[in-house]
Protein backbone atom coordinates (compact mmCIF):
# COMPACT_ATOMS: atom_id res chain seq x y z
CA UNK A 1 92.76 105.42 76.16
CA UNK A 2 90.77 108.54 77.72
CA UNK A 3 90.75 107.79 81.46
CA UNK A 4 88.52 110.52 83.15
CA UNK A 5 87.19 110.31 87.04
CA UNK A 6 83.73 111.93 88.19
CA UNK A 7 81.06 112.34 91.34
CA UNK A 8 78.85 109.50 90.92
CA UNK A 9 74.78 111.17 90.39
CA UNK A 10 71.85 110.09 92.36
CA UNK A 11 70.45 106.82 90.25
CA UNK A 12 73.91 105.10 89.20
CA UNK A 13 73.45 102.64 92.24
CA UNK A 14 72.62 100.17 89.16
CA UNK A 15 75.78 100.72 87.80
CA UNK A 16 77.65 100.89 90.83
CA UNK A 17 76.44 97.28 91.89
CA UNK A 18 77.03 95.72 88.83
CA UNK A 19 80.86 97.01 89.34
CA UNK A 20 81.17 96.08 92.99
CA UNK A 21 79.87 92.43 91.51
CA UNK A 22 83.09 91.81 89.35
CA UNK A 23 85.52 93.73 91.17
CA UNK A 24 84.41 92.94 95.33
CA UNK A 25 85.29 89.68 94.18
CA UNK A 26 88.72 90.30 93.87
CA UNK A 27 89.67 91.60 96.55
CA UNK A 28 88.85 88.65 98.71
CA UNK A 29 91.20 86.08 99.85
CA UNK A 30 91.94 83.35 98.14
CA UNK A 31 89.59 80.40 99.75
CA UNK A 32 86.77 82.54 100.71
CA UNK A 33 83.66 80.80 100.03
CA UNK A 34 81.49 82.15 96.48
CA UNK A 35 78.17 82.15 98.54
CA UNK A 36 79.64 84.60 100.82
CA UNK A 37 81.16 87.03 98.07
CA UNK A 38 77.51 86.60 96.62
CA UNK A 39 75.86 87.54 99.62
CA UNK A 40 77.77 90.32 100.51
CA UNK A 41 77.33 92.35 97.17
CA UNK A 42 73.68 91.75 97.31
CA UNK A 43 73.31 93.32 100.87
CA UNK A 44 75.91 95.64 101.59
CA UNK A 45 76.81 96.67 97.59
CA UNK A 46 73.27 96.30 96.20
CA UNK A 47 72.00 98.93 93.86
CA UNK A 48 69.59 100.47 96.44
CA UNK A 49 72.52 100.76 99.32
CA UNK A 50 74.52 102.64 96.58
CA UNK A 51 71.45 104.57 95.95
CA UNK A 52 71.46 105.16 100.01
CA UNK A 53 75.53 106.20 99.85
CA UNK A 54 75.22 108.44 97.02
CA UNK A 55 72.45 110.49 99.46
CA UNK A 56 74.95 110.38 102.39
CA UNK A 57 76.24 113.94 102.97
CA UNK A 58 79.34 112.28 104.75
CA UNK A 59 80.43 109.99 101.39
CA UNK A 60 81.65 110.83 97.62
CA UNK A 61 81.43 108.43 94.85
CA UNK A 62 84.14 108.63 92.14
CA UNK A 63 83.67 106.88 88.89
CA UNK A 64 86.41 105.93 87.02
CA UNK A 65 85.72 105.42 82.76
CA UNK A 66 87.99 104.62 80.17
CA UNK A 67 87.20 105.37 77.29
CA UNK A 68 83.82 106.60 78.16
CA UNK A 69 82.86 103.12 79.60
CA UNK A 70 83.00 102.79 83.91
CA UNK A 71 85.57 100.54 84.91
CA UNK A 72 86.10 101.36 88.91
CA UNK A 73 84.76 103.17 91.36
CA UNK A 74 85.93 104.39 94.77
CA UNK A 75 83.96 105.72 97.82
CA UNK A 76 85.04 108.28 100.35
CA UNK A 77 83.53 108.77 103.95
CA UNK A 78 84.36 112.04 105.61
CA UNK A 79 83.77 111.37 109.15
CA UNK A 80 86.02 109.63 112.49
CA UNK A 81 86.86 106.31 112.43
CA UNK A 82 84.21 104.44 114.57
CA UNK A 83 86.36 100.95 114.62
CA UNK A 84 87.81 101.00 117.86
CA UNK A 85 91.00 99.27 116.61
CA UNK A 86 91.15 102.08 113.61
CA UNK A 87 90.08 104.96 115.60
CA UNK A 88 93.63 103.90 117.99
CA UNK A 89 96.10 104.01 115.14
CA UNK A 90 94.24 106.93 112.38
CA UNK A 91 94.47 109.59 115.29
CA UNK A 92 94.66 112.74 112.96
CA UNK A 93 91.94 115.12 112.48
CA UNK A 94 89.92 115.85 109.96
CA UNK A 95 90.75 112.45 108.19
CA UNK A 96 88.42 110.56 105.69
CA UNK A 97 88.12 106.84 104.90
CA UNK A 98 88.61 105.75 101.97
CA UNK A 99 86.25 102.60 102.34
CA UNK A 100 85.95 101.07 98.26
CA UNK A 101 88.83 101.52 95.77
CA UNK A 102 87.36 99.03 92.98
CA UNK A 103 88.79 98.20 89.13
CA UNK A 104 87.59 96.00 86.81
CA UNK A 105 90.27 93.40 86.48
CA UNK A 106 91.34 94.08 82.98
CA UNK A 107 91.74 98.15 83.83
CA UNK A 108 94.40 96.47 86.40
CA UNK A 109 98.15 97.84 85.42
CA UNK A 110 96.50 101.06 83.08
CA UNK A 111 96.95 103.79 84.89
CA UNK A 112 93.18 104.44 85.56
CA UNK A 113 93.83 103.13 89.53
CA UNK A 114 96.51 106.11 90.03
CA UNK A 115 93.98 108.46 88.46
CA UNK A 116 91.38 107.39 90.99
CA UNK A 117 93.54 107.43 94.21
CA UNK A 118 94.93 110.87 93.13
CA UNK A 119 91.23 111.95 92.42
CA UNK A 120 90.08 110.76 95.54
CA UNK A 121 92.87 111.95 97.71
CA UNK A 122 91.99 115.67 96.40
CA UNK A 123 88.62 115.42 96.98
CA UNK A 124 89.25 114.34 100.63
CA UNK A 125 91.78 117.09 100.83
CA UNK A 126 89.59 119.66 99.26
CA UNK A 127 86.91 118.19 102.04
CA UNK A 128 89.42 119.20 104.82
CA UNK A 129 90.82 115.58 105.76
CA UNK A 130 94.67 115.94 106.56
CA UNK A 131 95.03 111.92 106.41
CA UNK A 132 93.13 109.14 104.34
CA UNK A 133 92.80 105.61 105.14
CA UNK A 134 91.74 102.10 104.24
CA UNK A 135 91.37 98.73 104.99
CA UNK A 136 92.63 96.14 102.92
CA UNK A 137 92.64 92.24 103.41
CA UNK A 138 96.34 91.35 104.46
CA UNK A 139 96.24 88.60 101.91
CA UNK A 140 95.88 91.11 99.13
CA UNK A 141 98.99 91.71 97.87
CA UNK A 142 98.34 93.57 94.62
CA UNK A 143 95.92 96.15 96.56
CA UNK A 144 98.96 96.19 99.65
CA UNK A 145 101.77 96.97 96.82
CA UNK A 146 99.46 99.37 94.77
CA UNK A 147 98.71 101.27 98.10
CA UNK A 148 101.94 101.51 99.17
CA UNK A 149 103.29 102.64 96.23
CA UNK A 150 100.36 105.43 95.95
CA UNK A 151 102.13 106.65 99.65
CA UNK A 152 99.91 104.59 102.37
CA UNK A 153 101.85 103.10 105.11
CA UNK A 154 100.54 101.15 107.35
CA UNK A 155 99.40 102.29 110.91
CA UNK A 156 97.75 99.11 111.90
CA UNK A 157 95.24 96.07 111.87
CA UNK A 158 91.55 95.56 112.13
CA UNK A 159 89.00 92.89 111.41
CA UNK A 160 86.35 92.76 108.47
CA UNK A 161 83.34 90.21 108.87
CA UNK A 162 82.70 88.76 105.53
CA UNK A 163 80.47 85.82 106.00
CA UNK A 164 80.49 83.81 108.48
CA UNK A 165 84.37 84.60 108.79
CA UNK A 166 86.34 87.45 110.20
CA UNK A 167 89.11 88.67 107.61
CA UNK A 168 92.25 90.20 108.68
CA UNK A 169 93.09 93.65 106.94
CA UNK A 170 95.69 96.33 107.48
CA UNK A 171 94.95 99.65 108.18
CA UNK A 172 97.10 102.03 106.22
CA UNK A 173 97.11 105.82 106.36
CA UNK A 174 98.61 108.49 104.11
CA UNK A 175 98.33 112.18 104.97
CA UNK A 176 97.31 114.86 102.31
């Protein structure tokens, strides 16, 4: 298996959404309801918001393939925390969030996620963040192990609306 990572191009928010549609999935708590996983893709992952992302001066798209076919993708915003709840606990400067760290499910336990977080932690270092951080849903525990194992402790908690429900996630922080 040839696992390589690269910048995600101006037109790829096709591809993009069509991974955020099998992997956003899951990543959500067990009982959340199908219409709302549906819903959210189609607004806030749909091919034209990617196309919107990948325009943003303040985010990176990485692409992870396999064997020359994507399986993940992760997205990196280099700018303050404007959650209130995150902007009390991720306190160093320059940091970066890293706000979608995506697989296809059967990439899970290849290696290609630890060649996308140490991708993406270089490019937010070569950026000039000293710390990364995420949210992830409290419920996840693969993500939580995976993440803590790839050096992100966390720092502390904030909310994520998905639906017409408010998820609990941690906020975990690693510096670079």
């Amino acid at each position: 298996m040839t696992v390589s990572i690269r910048t995600a191009e101006p037109g790829e928010g096709a591809l993009l959404h069509e991974l955020a549609g099998a992997t956003f999935p899951l990543a959500c708590p067990p009982g959340t309801p199908p219409a709302d996983i549906v819903e959210f893709v189609a607004t806030q992952l749909s091919a034209e918001r990617f196309e919107r992302y990948l325009a943003d001066p303040d985010r990176q798209v990485l692409v992870a393939t396999s064997d020359g076919t994507a399986v993940g993708y992760a997205m990196l915003i280099a700018a303050s925390p404007t959650d209130p709840d995150v902007a009390a606990v991720v306190t160093a400067r320059p940091t970066a969030e890293l706000s979608k760290f995506y697989l296809l499910a059967d990439s899970h336990g290849s290696g290609v996620a630890a060649e996308l977080m140490r991708s993406a932690a270089e490019t937010a270092r070569i950026g000039g963040a000293k710390t990364l951080w995420l949210g992830v849903n409290q419920q996840n525990a693969r993500a939580n192990r995976f993440y803590e194992k790839s050096g992100f402790a966390i720092v502390g908690t904030k909310r994520f609306a998905l639906g017409g429900r408010w998820e609990d996630d941690f906020v975990r922080e690693r510096t670079l």
